[in-house]
Protein backbone atom coordinates (compact mmCIF):
# COMPACT_ATOMS: atom_id res chain seq x y z
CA UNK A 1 0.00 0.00 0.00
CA UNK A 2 1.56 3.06 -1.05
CA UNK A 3 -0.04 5.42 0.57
CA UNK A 4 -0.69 3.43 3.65
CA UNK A 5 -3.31 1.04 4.52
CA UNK A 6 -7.09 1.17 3.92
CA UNK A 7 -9.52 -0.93 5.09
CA UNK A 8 -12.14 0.32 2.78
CA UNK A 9 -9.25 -0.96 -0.29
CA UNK A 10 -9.02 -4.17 1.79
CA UNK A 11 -13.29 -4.66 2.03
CA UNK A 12 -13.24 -3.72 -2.06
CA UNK A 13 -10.62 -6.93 -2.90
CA UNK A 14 -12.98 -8.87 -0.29
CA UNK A 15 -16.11 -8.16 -2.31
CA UNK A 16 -14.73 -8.59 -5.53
CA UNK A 17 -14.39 -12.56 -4.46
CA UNK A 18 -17.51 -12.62 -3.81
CA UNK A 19 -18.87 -10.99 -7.26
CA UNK A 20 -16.54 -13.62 -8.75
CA UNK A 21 -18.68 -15.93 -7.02
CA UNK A 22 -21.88 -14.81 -8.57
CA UNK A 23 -20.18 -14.38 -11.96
CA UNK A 24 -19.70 -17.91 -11.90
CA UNK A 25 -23.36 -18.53 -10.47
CA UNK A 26 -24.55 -16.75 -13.45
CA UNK A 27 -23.09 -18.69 -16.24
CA UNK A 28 -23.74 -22.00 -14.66
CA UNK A 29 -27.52 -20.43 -14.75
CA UNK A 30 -26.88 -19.95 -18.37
CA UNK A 31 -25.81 -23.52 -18.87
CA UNK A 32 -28.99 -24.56 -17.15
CA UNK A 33 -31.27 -22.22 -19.31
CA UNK A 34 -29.26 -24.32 -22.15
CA UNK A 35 -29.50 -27.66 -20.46
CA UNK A 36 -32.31 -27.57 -18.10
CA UNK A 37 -32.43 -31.06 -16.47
CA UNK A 38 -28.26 -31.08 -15.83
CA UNK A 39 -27.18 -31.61 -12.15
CA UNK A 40 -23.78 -30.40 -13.16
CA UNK A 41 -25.11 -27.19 -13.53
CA UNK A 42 -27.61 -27.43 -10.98
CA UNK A 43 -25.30 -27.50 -8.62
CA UNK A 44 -22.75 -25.35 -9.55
CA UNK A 45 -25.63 -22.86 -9.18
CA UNK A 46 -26.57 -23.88 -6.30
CA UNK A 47 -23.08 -24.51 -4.77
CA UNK A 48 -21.66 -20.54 -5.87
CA UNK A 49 -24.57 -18.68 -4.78
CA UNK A 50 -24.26 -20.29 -1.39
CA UNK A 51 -20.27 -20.40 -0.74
CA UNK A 52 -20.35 -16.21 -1.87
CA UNK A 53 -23.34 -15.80 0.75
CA UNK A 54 -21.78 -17.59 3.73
CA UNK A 55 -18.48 -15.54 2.55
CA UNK A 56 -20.54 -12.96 3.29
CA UNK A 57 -21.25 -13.27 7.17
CA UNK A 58 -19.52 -11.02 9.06
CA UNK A 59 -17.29 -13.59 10.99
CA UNK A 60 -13.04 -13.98 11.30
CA UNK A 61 -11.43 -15.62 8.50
CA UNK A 62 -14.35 -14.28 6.35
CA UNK A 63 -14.58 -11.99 3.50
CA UNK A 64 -17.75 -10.20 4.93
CA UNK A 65 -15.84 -8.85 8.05
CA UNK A 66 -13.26 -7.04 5.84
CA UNK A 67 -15.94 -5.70 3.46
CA UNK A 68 -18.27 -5.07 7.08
CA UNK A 69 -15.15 -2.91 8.69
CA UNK A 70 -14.69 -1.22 5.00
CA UNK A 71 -17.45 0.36 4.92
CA UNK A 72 -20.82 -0.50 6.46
CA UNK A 73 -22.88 0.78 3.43
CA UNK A 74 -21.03 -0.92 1.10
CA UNK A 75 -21.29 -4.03 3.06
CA UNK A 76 -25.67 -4.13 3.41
CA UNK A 77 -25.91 -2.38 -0.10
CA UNK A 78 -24.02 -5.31 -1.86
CA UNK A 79 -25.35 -7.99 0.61
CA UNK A 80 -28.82 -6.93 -0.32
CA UNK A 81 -28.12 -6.35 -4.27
CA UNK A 82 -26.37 -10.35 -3.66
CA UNK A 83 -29.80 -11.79 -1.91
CA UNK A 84 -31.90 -10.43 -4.81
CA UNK A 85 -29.35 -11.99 -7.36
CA UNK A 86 -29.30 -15.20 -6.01
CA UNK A 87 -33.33 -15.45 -5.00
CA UNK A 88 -33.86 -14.17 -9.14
CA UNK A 89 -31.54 -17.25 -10.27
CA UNK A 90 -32.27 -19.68 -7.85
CA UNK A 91 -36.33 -19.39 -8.94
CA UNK A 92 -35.37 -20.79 -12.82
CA UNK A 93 -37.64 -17.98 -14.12
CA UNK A 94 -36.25 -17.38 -17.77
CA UNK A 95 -36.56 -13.62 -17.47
CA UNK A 96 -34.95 -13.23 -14.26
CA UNK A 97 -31.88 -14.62 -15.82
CA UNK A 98 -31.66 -11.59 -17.98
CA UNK A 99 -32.64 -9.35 -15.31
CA UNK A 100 -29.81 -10.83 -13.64
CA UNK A 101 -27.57 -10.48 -16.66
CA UNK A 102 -28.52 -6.57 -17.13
CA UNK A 103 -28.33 -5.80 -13.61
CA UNK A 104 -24.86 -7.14 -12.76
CA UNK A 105 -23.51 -5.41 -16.28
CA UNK A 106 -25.00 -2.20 -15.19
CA UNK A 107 -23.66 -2.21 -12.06
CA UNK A 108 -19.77 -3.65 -13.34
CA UNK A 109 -20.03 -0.92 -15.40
CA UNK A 110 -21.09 1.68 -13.55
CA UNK A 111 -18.47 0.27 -11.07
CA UNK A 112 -15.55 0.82 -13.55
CA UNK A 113 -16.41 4.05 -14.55
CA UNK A 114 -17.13 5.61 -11.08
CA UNK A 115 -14.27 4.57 -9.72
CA UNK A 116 -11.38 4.26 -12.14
CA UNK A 117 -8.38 6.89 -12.10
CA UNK A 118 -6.53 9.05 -14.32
């Protein structure tokens, strides 16, 4: 850390393994859309969305606890935005998936442009 350390920097590298988490979730949801009756995908579905929500919980060793001491708002506006996510795939409803799909590009983009630097 160059200019020292930041726990709000440290809760932002926690979160982002948890969106990878739900980036996964999402394309095993489109390999289910593709393949309805496969456990493989099923699972996969079933196993990211779950792993990234326990991450969550504010607890030591966890990811939630860094992104919890980062910044608080950060911490129930993403866990919220995550429990929507993962209800909207987890029902199988075909338009949810795009919901899904438009709402996470949105907000990755958003994301990038809001905070990048010159």
């Amino acid at each position: 850390f160059r200019h020292g350390f930041s726990y709000r920097h440290n809760g932002l590298v926690a979160l982002f393994g948890i969106i990878g988490n739900l980036i996964l979730a999402i394309l095993f949801a489109i390999g289910l859309f593709a393949v309805p009756n496969s456990y493989f995908f099923s699972k996969g579905l079933f196993l990211n969305l779950f792993v990234g929500f326990f991450a969550f919980l504010p607890f030591p060793q966890l990811d939630g606890l860094h992104i919890y001491f980062g910044s608080r708002i950060m911490y129930y506006v993403s866990l919220i935005t995550y429990l929507v996510l993962g209800i909207l795939l987890l029902t199988g409803w075909k338009a949810a998936l795009v919901i899904v799909i438009v709402v996470a590009s949105i907000l990755g983009v958003l994301g990038l442009l809001l905070r990048s630097e010159k």
